[in-house]
N, C-alpha and C. Protein backbone atom coordinates (compact mmCIF):
# COMPACT_ATOMS: atom_id res chain seq x y z
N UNK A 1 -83.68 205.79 67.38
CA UNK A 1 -83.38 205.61 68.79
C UNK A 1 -81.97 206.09 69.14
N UNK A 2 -80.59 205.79 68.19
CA UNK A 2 -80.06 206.26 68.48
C UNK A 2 -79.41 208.01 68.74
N UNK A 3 -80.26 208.64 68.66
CA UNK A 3 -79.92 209.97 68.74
C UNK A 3 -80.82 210.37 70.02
N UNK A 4 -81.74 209.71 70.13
CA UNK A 4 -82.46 210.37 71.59
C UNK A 4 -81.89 209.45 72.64
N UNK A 5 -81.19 208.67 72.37
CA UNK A 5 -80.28 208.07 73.51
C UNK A 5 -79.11 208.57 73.93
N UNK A 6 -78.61 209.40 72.21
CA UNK A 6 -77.43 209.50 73.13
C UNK A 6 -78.10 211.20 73.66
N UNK A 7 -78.97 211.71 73.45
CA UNK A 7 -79.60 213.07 73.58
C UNK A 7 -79.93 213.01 75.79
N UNK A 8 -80.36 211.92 75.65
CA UNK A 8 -80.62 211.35 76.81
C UNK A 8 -79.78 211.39 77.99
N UNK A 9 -78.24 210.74 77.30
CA UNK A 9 -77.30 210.86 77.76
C UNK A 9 -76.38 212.06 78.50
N UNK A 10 -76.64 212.84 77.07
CA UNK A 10 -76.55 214.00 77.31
C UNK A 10 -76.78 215.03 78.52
N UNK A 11 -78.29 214.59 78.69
CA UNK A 11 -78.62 215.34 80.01
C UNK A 11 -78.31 214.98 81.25
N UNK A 12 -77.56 213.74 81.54
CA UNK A 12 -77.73 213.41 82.36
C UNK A 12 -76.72 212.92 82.93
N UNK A 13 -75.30 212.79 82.04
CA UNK A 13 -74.10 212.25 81.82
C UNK A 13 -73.88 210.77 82.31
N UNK A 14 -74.81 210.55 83.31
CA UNK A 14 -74.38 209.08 83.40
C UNK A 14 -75.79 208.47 83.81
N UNK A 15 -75.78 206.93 83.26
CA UNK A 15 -77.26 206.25 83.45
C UNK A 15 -76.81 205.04 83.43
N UNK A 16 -77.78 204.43 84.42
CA UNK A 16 -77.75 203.12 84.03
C UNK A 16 -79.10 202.26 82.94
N UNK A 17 -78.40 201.16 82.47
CA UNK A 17 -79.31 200.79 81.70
C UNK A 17 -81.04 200.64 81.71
N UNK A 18 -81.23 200.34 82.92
CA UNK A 18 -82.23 200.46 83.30
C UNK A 18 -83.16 202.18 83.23
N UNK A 19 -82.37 202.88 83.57
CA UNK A 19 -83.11 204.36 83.96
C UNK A 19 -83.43 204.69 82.08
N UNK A 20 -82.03 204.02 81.01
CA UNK A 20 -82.36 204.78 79.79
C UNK A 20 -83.71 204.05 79.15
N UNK A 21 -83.68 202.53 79.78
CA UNK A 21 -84.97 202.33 79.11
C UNK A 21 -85.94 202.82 79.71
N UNK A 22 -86.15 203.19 80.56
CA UNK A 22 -87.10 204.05 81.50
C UNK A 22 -87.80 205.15 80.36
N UNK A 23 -86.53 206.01 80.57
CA UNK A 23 -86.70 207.57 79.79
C UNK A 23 -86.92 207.53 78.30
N UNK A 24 -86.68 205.64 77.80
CA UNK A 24 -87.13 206.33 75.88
C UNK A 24 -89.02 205.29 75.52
N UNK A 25 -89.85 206.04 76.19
CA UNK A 25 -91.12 205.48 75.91
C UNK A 25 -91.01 204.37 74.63
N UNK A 26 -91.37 203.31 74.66
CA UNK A 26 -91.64 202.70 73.59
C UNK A 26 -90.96 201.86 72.90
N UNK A 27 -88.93 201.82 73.62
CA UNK A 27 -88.51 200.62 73.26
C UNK A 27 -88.14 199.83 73.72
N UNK A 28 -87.63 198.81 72.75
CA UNK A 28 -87.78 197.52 73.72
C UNK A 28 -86.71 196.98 74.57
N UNK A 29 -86.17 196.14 75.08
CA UNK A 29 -85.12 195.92 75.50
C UNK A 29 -84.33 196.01 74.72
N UNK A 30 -84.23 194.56 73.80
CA UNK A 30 -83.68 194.02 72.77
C UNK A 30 -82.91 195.11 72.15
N UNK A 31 -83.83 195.90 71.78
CA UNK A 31 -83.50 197.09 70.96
C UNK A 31 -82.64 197.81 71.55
N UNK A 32 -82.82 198.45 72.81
CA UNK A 32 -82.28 199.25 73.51
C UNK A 32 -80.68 199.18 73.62
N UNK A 33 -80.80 197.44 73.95
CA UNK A 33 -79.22 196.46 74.03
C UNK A 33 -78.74 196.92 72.97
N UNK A 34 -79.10 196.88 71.34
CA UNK A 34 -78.14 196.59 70.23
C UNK A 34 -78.09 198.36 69.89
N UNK A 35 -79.11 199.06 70.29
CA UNK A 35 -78.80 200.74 70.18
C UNK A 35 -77.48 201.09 71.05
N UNK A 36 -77.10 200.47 72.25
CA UNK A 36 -76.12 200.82 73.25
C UNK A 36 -74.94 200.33 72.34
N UNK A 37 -75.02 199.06 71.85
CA UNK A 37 -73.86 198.40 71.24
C UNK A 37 -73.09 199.00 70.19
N UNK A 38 -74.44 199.39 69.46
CA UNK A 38 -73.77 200.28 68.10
C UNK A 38 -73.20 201.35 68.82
N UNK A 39 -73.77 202.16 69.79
CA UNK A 39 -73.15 203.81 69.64
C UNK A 39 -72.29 203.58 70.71
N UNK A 40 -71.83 201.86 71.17
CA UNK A 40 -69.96 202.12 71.86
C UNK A 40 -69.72 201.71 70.75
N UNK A 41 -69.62 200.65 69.78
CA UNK A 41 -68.82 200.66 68.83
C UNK A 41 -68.51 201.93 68.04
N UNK A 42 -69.53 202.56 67.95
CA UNK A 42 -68.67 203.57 67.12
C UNK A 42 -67.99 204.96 67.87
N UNK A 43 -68.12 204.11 69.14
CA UNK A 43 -67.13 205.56 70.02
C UNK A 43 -68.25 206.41 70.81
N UNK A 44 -69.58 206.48 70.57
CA UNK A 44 -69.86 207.73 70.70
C UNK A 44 -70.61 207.60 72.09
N UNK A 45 -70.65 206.66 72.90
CA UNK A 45 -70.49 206.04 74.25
C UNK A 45 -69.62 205.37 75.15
N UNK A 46 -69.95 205.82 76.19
CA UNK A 46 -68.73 204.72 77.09
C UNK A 46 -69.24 204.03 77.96
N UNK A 47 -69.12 202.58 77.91
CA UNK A 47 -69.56 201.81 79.37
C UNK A 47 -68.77 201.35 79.91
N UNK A 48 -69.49 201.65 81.50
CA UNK A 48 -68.18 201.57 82.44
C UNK A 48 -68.60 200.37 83.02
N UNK A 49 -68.27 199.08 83.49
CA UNK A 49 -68.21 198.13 84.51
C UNK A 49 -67.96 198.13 86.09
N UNK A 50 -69.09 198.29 86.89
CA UNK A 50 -68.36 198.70 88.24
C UNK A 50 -68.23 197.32 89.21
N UNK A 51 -67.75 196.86 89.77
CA UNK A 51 -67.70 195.88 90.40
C UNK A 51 -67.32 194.67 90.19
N UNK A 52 -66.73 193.61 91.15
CA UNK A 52 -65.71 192.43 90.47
C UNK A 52 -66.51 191.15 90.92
N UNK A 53 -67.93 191.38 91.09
CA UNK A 53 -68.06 190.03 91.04
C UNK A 53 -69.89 190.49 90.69
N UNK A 54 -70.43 188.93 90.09
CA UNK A 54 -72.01 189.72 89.67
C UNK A 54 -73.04 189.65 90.63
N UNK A 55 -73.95 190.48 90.52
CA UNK A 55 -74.19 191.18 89.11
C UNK A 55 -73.22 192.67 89.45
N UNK A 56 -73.18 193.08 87.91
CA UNK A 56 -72.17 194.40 87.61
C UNK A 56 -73.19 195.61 87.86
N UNK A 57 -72.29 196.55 88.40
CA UNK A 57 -72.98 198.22 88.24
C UNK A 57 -72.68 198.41 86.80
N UNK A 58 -73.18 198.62 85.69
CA UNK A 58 -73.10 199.26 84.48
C UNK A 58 -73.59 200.34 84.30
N UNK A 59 -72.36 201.73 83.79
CA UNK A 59 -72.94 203.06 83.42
C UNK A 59 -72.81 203.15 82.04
N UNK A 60 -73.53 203.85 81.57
CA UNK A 60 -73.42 204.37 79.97
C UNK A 60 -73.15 205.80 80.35
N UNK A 61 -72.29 206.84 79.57
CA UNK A 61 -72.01 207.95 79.15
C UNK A 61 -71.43 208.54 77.59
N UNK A 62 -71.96 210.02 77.46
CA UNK A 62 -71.59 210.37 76.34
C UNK A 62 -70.29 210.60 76.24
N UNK A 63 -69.28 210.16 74.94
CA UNK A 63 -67.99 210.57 74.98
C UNK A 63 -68.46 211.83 74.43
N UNK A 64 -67.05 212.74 74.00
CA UNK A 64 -66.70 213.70 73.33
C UNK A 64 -67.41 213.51 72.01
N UNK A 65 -66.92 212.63 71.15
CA UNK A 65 -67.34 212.38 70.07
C UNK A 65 -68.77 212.15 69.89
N UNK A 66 -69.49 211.59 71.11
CA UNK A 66 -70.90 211.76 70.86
C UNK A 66 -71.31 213.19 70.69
N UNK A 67 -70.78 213.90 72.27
CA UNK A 67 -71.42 215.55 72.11
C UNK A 67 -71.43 216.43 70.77
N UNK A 68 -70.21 215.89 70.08
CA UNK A 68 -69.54 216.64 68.75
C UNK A 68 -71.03 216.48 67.47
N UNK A 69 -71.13 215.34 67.63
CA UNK A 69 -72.39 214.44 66.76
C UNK A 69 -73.88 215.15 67.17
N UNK A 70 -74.33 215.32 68.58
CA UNK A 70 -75.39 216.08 68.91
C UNK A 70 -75.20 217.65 68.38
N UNK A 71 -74.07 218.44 68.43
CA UNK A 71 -73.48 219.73 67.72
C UNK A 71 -74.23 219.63 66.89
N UNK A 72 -73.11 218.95 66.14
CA UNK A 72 -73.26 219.04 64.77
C UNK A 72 -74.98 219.14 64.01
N UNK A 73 -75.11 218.35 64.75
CA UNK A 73 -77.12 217.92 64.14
C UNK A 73 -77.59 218.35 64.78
N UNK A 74 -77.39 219.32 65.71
CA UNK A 74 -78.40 220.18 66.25
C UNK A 74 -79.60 221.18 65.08
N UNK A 75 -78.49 221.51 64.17
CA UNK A 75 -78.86 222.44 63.15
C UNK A 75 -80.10 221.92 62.73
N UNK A 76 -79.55 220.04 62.21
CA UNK A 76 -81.00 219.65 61.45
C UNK A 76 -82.41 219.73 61.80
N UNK A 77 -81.98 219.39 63.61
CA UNK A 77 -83.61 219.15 64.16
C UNK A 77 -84.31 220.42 64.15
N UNK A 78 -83.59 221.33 64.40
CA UNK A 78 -84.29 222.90 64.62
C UNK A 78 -85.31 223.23 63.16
């Protein structure tokens, strides 16, 4: 999941949580939540917080370091 999310991302540069579970057939929330979590912890997303009181606008986008990561493994999927 995490590579067609952030692939996802990719196209689209910015989403909200809702639209990415939309676009990846077949998973679950749960899942979706701890796929987002891992790929900001390791940098290769950014979520943004919009608004100061709830509920929040939340965007996800690809950093740099994600695009670098889709590069790179482009090779493999081909």
């Amino acid at each position: 999941w995490n590579f067609q999310v952030l692939w996802e991302l990719r196209n689209h540069k910015k989403m909200r949580y809702s639209e990415i579970l939309e676009s990846q057939k077949g998973i679950s929330p749960s899942t979706l939540s701890e796929v987002l979590r891992s790929l900001q912890r390791e940098g290769l997303i950014k979520r943004t917080k919009h608004g100061k009181i709830p509920p929040y606008i939340v965007e996800y986008s690809i950093t740099k370091s994600g695009i670098d990561l889709i590069v790179a493994s482009s090779a493999l999927v081909k």
